[in-house]
N, C-alpha and C. Protein backbone atom coordinates (compact mmCIF):
# COMPACT_ATOMS: atom_id res chain seq x y z
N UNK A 1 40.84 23.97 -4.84
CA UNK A 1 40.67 22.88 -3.87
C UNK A 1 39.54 21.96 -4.34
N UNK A 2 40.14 20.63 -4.41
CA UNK A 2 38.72 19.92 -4.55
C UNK A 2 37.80 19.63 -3.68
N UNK A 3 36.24 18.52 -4.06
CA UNK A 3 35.47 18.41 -3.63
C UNK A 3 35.78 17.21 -2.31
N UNK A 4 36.80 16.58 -2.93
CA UNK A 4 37.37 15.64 -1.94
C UNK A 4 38.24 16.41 -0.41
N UNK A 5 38.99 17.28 -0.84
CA UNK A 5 39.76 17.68 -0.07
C UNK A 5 38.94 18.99 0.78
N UNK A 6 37.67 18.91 0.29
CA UNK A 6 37.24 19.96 1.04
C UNK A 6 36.80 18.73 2.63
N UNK A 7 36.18 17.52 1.75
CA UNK A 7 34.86 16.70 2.55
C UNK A 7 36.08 16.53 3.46
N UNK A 8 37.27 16.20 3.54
CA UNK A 8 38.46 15.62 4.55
C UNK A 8 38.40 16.67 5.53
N UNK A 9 38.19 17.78 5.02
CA UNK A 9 38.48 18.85 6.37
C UNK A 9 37.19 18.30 7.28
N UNK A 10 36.36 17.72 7.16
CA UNK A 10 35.31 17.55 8.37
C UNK A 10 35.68 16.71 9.19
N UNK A 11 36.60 16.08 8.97
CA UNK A 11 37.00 15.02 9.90
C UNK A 11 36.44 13.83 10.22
N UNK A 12 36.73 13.33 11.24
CA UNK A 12 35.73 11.89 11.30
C UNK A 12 34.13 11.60 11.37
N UNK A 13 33.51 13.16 11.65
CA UNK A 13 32.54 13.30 11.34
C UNK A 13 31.63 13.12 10.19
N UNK A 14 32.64 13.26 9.23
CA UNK A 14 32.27 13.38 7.39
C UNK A 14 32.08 11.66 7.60
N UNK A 15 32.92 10.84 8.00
CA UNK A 15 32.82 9.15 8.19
C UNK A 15 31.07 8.79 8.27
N UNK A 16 30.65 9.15 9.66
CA UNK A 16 29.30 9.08 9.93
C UNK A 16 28.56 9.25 8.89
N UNK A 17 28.44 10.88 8.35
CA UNK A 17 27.74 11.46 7.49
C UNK A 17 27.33 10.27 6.34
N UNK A 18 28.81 10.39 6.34
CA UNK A 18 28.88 9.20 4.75
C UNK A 18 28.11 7.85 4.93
N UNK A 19 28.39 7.09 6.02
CA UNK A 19 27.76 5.98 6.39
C UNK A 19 26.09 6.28 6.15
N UNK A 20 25.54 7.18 6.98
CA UNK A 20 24.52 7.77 6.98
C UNK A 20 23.56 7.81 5.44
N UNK A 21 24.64 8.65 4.76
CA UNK A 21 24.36 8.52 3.44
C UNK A 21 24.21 7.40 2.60
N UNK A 22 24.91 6.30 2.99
CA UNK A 22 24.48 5.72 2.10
C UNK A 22 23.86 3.78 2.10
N UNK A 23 23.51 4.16 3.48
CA UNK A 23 22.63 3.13 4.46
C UNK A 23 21.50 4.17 3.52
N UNK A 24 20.99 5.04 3.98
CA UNK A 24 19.26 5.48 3.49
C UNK A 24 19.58 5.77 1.97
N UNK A 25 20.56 5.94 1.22
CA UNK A 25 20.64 5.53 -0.46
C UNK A 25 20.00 4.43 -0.79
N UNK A 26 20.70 3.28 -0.27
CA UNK A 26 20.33 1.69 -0.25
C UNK A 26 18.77 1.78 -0.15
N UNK A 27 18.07 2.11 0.72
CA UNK A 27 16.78 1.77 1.47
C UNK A 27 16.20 2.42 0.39
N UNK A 28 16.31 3.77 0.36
CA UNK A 28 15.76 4.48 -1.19
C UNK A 28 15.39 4.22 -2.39
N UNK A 29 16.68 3.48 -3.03
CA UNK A 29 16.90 3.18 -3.82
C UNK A 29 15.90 1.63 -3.91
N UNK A 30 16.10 1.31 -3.44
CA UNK A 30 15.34 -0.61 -3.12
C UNK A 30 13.74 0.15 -2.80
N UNK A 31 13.59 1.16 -2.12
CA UNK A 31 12.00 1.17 -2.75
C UNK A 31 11.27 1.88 -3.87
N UNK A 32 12.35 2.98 -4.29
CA UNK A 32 11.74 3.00 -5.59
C UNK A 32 11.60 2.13 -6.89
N UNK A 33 12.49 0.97 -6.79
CA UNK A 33 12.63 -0.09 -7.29
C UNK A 33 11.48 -0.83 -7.08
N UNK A 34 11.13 -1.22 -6.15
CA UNK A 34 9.92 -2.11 -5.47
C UNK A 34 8.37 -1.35 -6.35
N UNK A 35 8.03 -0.22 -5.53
CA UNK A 35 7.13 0.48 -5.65
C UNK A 35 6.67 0.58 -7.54
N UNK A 36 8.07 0.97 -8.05
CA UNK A 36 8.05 0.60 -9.77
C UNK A 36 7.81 -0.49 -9.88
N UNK A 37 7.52 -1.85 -9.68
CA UNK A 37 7.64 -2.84 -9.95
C UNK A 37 6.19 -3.88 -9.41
N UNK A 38 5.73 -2.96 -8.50
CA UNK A 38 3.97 -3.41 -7.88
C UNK A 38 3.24 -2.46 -8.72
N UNK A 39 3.25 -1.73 -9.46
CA UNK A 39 2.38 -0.57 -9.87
C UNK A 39 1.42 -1.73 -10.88
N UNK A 40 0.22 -1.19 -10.35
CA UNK A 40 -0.85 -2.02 -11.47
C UNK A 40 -2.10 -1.48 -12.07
N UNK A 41 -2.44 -2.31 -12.80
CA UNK A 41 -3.43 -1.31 -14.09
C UNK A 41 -4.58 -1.56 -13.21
N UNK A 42 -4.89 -0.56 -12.33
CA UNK A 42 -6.25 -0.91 -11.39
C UNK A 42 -7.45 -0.92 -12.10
N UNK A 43 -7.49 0.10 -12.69
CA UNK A 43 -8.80 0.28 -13.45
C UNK A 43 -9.30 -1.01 -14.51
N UNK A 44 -8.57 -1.49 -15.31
CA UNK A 44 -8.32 -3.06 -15.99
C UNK A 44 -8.97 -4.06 -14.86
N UNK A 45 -7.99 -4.07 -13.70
CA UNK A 45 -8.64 -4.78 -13.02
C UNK A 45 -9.86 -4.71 -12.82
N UNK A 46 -10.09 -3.68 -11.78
CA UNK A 46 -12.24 -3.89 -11.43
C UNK A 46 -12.85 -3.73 -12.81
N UNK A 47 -12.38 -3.13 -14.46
CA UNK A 47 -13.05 -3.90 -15.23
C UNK A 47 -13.68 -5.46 -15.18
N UNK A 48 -12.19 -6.03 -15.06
CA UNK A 48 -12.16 -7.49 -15.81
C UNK A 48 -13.16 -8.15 -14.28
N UNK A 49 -13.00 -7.99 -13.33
CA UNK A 49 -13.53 -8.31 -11.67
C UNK A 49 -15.27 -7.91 -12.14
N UNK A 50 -15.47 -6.89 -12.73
CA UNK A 50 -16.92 -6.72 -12.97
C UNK A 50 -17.33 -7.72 -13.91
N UNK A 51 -16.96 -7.60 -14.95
CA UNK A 51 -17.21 -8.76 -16.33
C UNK A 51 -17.26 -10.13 -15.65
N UNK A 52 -16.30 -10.58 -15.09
CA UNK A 52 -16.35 -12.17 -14.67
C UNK A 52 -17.31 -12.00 -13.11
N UNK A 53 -18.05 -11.08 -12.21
CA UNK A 53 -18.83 -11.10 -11.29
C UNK A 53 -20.23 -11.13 -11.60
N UNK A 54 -19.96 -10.48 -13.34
CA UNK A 54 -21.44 -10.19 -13.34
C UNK A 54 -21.93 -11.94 -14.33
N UNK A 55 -20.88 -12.66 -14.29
CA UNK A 55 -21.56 -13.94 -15.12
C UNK A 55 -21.25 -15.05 -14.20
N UNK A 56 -20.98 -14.58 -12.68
CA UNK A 56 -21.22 -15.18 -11.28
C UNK A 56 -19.86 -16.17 -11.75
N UNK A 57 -18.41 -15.74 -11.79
CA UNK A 57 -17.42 -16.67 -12.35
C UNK A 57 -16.30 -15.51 -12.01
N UNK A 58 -16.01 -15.59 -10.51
CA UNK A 58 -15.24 -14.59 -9.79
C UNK A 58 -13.48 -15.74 -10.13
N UNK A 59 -13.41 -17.38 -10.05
CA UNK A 59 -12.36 -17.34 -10.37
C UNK A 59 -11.77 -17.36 -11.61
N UNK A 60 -12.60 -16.86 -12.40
CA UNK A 60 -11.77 -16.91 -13.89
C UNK A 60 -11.43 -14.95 -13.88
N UNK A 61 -12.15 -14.46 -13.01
CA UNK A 61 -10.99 -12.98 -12.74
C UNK A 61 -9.73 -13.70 -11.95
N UNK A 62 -9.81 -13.98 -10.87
CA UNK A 62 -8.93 -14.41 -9.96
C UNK A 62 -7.13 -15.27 -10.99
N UNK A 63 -7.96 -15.91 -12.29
CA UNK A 63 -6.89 -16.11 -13.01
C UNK A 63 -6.26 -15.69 -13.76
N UNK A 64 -7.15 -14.47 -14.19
CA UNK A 64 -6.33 -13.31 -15.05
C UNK A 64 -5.37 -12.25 -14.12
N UNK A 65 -5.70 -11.87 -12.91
CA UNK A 65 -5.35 -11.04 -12.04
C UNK A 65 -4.21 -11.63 -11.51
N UNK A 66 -3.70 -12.83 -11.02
CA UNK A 66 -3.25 -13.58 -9.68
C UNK A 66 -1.56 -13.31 -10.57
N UNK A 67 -1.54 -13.62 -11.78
CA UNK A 67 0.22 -13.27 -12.48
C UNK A 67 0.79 -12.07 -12.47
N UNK A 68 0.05 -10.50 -12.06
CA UNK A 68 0.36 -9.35 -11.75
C UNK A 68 1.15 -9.96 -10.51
N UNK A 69 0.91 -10.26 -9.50
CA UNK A 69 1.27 -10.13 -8.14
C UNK A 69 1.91 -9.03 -7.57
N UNK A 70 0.44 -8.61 -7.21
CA UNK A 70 1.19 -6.64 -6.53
C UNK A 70 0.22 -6.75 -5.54
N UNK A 71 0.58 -5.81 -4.37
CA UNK A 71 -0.33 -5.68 -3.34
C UNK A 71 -1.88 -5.28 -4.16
N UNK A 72 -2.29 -4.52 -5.13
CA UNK A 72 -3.74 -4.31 -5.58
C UNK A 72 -4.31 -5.86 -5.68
N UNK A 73 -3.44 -6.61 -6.61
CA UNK A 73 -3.70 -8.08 -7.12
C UNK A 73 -4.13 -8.96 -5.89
N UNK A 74 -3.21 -9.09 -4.97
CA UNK A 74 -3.78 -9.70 -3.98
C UNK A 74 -4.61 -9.20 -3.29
N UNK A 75 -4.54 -8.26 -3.05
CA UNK A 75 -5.76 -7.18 -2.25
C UNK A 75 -7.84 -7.71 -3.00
N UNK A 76 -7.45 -7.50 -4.51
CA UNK A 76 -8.60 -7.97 -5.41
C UNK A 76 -8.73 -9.50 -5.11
N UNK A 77 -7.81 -10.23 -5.31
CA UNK A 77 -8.22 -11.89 -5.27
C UNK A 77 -8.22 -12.47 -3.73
N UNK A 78 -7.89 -11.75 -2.83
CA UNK A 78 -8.70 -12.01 -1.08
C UNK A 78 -10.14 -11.83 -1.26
N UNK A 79 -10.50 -10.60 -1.73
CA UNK A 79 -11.86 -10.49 -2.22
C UNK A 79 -12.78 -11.22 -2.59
N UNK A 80 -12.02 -11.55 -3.87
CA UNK A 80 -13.21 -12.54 -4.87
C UNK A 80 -12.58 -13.96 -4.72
N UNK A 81 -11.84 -14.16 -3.81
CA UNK A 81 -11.75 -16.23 -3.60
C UNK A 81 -12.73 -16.06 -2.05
N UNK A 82 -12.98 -15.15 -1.11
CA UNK A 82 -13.26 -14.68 0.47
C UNK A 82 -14.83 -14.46 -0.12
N UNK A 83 -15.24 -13.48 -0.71
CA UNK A 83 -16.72 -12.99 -0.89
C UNK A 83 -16.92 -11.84 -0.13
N UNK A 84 -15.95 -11.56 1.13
CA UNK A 84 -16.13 -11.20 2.50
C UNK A 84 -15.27 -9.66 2.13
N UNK A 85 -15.55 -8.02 2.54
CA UNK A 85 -14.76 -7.07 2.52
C UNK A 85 -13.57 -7.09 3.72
N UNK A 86 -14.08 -8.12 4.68
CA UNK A 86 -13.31 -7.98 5.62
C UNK A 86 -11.84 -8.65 5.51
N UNK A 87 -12.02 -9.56 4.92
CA UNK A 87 -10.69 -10.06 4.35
C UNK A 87 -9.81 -9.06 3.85
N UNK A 88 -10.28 -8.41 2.74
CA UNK A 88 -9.91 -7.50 2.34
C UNK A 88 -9.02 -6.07 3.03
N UNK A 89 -10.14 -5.77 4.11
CA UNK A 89 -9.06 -5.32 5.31
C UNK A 89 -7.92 -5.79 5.62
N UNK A 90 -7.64 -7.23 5.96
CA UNK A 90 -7.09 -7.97 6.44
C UNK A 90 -5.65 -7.63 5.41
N UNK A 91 -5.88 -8.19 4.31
CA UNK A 91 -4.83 -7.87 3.38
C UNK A 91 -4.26 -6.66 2.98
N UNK A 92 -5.18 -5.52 3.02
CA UNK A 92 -4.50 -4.22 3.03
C UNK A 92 -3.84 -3.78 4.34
N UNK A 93 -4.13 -4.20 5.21
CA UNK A 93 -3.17 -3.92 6.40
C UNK A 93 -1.64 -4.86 6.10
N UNK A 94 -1.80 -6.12 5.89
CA UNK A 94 -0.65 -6.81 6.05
C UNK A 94 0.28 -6.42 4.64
N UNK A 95 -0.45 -5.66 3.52
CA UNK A 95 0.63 -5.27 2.21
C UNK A 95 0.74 -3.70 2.74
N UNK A 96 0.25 -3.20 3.48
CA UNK A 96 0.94 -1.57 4.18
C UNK A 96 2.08 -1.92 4.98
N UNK A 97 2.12 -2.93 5.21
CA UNK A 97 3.79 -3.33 6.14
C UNK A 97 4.30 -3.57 5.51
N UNK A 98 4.05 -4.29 4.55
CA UNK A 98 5.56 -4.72 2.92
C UNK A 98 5.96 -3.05 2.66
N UNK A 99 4.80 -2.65 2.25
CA UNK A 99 5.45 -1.38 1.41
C UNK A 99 5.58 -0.47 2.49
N UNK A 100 5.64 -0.30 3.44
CA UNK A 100 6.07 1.05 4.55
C UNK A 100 7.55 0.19 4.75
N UNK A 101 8.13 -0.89 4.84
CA UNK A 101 9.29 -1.65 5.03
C UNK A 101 10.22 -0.50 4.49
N UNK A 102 11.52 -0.17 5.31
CA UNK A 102 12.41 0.63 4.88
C UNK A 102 12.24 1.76 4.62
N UNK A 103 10.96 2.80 4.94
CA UNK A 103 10.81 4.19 4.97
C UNK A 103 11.17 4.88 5.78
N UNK A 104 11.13 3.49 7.02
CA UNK A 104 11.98 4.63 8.59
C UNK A 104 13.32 4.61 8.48
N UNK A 105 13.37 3.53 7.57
CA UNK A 105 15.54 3.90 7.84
C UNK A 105 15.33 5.35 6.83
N UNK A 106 14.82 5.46 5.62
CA UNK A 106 14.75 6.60 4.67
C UNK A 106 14.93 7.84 5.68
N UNK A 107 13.79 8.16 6.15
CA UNK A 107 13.03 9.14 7.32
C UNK A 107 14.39 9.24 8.21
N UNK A 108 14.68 8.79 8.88
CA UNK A 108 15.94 8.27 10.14
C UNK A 108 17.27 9.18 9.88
N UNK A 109 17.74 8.43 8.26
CA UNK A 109 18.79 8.63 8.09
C UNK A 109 18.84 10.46 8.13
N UNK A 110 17.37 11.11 7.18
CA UNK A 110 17.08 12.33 7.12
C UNK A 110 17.43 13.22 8.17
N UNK A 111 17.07 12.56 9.19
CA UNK A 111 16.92 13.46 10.63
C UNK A 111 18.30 13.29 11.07
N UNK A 112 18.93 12.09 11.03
CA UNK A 112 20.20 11.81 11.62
C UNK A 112 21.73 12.44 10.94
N UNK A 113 21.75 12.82 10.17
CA UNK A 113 22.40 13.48 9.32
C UNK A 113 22.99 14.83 9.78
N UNK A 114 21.52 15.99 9.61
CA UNK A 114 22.13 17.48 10.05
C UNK A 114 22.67 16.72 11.58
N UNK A 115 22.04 15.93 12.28
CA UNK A 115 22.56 15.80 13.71
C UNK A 115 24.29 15.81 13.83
N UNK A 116 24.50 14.80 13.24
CA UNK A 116 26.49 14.24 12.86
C UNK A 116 26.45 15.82 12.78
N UNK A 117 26.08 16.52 11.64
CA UNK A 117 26.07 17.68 11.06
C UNK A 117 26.53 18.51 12.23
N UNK A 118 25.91 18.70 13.22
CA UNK A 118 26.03 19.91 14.70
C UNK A 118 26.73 19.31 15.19
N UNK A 119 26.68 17.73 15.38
CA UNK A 119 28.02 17.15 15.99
C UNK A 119 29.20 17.56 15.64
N UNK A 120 29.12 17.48 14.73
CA UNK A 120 30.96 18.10 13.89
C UNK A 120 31.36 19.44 14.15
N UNK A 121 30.05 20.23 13.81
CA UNK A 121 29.92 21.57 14.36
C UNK A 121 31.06 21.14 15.87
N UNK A 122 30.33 21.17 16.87
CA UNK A 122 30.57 21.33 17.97
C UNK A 122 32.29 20.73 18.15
N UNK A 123 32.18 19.49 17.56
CA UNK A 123 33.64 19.24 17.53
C UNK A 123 34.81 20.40 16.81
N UNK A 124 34.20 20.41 16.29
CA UNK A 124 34.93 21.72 15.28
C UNK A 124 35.56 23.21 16.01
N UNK A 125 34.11 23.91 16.93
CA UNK A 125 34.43 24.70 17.68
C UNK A 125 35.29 24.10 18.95
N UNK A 126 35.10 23.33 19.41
CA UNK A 126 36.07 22.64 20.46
C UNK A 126 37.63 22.69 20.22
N UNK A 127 37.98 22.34 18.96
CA UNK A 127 39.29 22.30 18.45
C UNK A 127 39.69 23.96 18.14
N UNK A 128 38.99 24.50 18.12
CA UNK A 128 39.40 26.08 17.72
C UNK A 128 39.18 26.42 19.16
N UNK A 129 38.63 26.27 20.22
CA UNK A 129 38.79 26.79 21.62
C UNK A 129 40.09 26.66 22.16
N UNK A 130 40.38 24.87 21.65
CA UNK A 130 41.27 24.46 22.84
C UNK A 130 42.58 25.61 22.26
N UNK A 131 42.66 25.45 20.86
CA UNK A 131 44.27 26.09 20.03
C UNK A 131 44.34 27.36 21.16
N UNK A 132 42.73 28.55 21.32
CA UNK A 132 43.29 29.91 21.73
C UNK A 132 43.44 28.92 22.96
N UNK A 133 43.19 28.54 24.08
CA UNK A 133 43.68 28.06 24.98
C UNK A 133 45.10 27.74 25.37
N UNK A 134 45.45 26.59 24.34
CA UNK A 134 46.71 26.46 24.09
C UNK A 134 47.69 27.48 23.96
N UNK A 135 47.12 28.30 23.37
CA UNK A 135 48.25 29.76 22.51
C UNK A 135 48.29 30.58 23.63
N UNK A 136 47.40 30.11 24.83
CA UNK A 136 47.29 31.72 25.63
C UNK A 136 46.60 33.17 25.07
N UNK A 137 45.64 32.84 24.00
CA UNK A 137 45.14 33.72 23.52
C UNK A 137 45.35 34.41 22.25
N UNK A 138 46.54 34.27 22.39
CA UNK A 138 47.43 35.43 21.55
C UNK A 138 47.63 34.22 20.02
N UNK A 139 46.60 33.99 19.50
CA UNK A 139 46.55 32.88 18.24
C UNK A 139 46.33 33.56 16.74
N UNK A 140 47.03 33.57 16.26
CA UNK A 140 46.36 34.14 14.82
C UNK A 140 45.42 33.28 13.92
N UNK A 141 44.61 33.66 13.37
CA UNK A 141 43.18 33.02 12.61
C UNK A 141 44.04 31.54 11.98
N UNK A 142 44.95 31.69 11.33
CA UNK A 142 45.22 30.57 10.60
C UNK A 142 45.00 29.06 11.68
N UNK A 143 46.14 29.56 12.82
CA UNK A 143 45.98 28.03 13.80
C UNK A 143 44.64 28.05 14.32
N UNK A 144 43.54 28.93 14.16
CA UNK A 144 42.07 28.51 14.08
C UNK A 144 41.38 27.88 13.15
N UNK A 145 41.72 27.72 11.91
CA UNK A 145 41.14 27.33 10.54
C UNK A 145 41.19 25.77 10.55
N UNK A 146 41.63 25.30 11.19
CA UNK A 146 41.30 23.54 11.03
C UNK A 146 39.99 23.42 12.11
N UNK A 147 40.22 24.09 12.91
CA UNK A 147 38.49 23.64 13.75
C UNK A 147 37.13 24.46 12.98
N UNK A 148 37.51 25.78 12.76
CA UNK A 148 36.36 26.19 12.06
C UNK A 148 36.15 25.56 10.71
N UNK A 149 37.27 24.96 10.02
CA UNK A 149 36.82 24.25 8.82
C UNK A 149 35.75 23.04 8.67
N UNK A 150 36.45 22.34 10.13
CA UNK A 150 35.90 20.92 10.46
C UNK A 150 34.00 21.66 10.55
N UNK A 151 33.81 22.58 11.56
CA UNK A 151 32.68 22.86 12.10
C UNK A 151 31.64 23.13 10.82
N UNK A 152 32.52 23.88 9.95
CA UNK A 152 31.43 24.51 8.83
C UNK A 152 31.58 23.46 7.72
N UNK A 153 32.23 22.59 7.27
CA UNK A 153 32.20 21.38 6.46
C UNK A 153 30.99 20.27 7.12
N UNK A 154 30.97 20.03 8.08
CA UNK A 154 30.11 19.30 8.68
C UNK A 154 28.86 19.06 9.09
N UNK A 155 28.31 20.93 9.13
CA UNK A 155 27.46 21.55 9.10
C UNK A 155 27.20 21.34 7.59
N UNK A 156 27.59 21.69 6.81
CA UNK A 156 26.89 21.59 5.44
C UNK A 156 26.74 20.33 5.13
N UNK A 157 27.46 19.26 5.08
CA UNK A 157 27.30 18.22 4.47
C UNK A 157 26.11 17.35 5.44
N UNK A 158 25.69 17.86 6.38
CA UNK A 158 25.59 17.10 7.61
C UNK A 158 23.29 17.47 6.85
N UNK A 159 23.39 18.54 6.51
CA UNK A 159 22.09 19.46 5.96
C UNK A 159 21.82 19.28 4.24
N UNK A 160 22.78 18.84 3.48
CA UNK A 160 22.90 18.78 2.45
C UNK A 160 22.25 17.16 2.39
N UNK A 161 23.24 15.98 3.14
CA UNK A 161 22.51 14.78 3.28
C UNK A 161 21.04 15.18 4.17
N UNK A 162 20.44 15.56 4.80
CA UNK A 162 19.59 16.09 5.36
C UNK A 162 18.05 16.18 4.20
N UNK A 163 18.45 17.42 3.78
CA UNK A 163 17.64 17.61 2.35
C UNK A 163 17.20 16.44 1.33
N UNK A 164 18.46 16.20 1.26
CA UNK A 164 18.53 14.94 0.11
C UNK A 164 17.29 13.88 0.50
N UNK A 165 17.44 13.62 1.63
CA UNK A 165 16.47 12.94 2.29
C UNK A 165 15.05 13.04 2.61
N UNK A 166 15.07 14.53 2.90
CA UNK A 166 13.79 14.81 2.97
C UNK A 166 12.60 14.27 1.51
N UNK A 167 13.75 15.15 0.68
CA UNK A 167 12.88 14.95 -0.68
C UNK A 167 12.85 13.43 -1.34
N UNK A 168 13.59 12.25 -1.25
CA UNK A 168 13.72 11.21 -1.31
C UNK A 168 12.41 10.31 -0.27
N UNK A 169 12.19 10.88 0.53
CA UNK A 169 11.29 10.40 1.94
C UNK A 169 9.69 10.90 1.31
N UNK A 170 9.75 12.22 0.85
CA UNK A 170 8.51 12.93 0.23
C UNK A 170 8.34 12.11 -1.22
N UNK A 171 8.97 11.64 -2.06
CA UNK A 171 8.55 11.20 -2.76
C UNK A 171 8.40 10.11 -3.07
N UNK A 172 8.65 9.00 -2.12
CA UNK A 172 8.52 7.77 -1.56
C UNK A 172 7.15 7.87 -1.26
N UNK A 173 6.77 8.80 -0.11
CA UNK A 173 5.68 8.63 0.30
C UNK A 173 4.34 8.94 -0.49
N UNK A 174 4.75 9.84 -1.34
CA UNK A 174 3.48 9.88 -2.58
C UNK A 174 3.35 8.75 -3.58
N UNK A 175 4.04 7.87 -3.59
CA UNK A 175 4.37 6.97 -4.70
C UNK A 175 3.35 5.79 -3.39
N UNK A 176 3.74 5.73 -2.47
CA UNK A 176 3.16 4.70 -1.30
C UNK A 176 1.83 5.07 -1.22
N UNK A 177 1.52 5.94 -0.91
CA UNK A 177 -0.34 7.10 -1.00
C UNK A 177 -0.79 6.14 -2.46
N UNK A 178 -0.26 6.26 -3.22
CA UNK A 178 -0.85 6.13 -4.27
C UNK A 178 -1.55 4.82 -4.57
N UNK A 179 -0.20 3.67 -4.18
CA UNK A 179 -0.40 1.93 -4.11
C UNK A 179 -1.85 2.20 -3.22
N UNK A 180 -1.89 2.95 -2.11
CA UNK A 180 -2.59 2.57 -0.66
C UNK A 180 -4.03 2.75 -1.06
N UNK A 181 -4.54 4.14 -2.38
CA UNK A 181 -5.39 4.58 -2.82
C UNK A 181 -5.88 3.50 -3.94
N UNK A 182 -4.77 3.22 -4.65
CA UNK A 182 -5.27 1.92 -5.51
C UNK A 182 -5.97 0.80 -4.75
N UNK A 183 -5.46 0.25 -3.72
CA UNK A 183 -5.92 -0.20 -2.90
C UNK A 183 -7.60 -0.36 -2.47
N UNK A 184 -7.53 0.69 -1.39
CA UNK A 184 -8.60 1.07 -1.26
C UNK A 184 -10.16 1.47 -2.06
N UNK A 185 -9.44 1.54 -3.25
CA UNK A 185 -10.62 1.72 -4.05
C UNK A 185 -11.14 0.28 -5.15
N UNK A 186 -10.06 -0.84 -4.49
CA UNK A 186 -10.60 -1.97 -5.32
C UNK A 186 -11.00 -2.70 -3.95
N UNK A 187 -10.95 -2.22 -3.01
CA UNK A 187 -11.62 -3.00 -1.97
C UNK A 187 -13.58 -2.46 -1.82
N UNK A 188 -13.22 -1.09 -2.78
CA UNK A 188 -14.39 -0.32 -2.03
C UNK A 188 -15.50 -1.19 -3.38
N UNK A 189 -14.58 -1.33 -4.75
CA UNK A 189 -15.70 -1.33 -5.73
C UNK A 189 -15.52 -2.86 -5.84
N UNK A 190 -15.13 -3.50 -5.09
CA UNK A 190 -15.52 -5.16 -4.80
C UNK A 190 -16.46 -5.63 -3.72
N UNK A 191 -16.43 -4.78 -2.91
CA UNK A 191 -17.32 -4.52 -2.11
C UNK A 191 -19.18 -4.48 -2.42
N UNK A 192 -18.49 -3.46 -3.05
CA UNK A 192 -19.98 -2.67 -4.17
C UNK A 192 -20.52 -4.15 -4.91
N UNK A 193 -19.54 -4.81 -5.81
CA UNK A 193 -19.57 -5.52 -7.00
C UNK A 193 -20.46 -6.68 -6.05
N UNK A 194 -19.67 -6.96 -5.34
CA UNK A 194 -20.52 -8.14 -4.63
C UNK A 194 -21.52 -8.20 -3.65
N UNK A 195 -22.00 -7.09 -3.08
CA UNK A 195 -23.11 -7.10 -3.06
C UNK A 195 -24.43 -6.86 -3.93
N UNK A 196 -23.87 -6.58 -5.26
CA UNK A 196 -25.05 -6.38 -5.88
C UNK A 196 -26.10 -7.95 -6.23
């Protein structure tokens, strides 16, 4: 039996699942894309931010930095065009909403998944109740096997997208920690830089 003809026994439930699946693929997929694509040489930076602070010529960093354009980049050049750390706040809050964008559908889809998952379940046992019902009892296992199929196909796939997610969601979020830490630590040593 194939992998196809197994997923059919879940019934319209497997529909959801699938939808499910691949709404938080999309979202996934588009931020590990993103997240690859802001990553920046921090340390380079508060080099080059020290060198041009310490010869009092903050926008000739500001012009080496400003063609990265990643949340660190702008995070550094609020800094040194502002003078002010508070700006700096300002901008790390408003680039934590770019990059948290699309982690709750990630997260969502995770949780929503095993759910369809017990949903199907339940549909599943329903259809194997009503048959002994129908039969008057007296049913042999086979005219039970389309509801228990539905129930236990649905259940798995329902936990399988589940998982998938989790770990997709976990490693999103270490990749996001990381931007947030870059961050934070060119706010802390611009901070430093300019008050000296």
């Amino acid at each position: 039996m194939s992998l196809m003809s197994i997923l059919v026994k879940g019934g319209w439930t497997m529909v959801a699942i699938g939808i499910a699946l691949f709404v938080g693929l999309y979202f996934a997929i588009e931020r590990f894309i993103y997240f690859k694509r802001v990553q920046s040489p921090t340390d380079d930076f508060i080099k080059r931010a020290r060198a041009w602070l310490n010869e009092g010529n903050p926008e000739e960093a500001v012009k080496e930095i400003k063609d990265y354009d990643t949340p660190v980049s702008r995070v550094m050049i609020k800094g040194l065009m502002s003078g002010k750390s508070g700006a700096m706040d300002a901008q790390v809050s408003s680039e934590l909403k770019k990059l948290e964008s699309g982690l709750g559908v990630v997260a969502s889809m995770g949780s929503i998944a095993p759910m369809l998952g017990f949903f199907g379940t339940v549909l599943g046992m329903i259809k194997a109740f009503m048959q002994i019902e129908i039969l008057g009892g007296g049913v042999n296992p086979s005219r039970l096997a389309g509801g228990i199929w539905e129930a236990l196909v649905t259940t798995a796939a329902g936990l399988a997208v589940g998982i998938i997610f989790l770990i997709l969601y976990n490693s999103l979020s270490d990749r996001l920690n990381g931007i947030v830490n870059d961050m934070n630590r060119v706010k802390s040593e611009l901070s430093m830089l300019m008050e000296e």
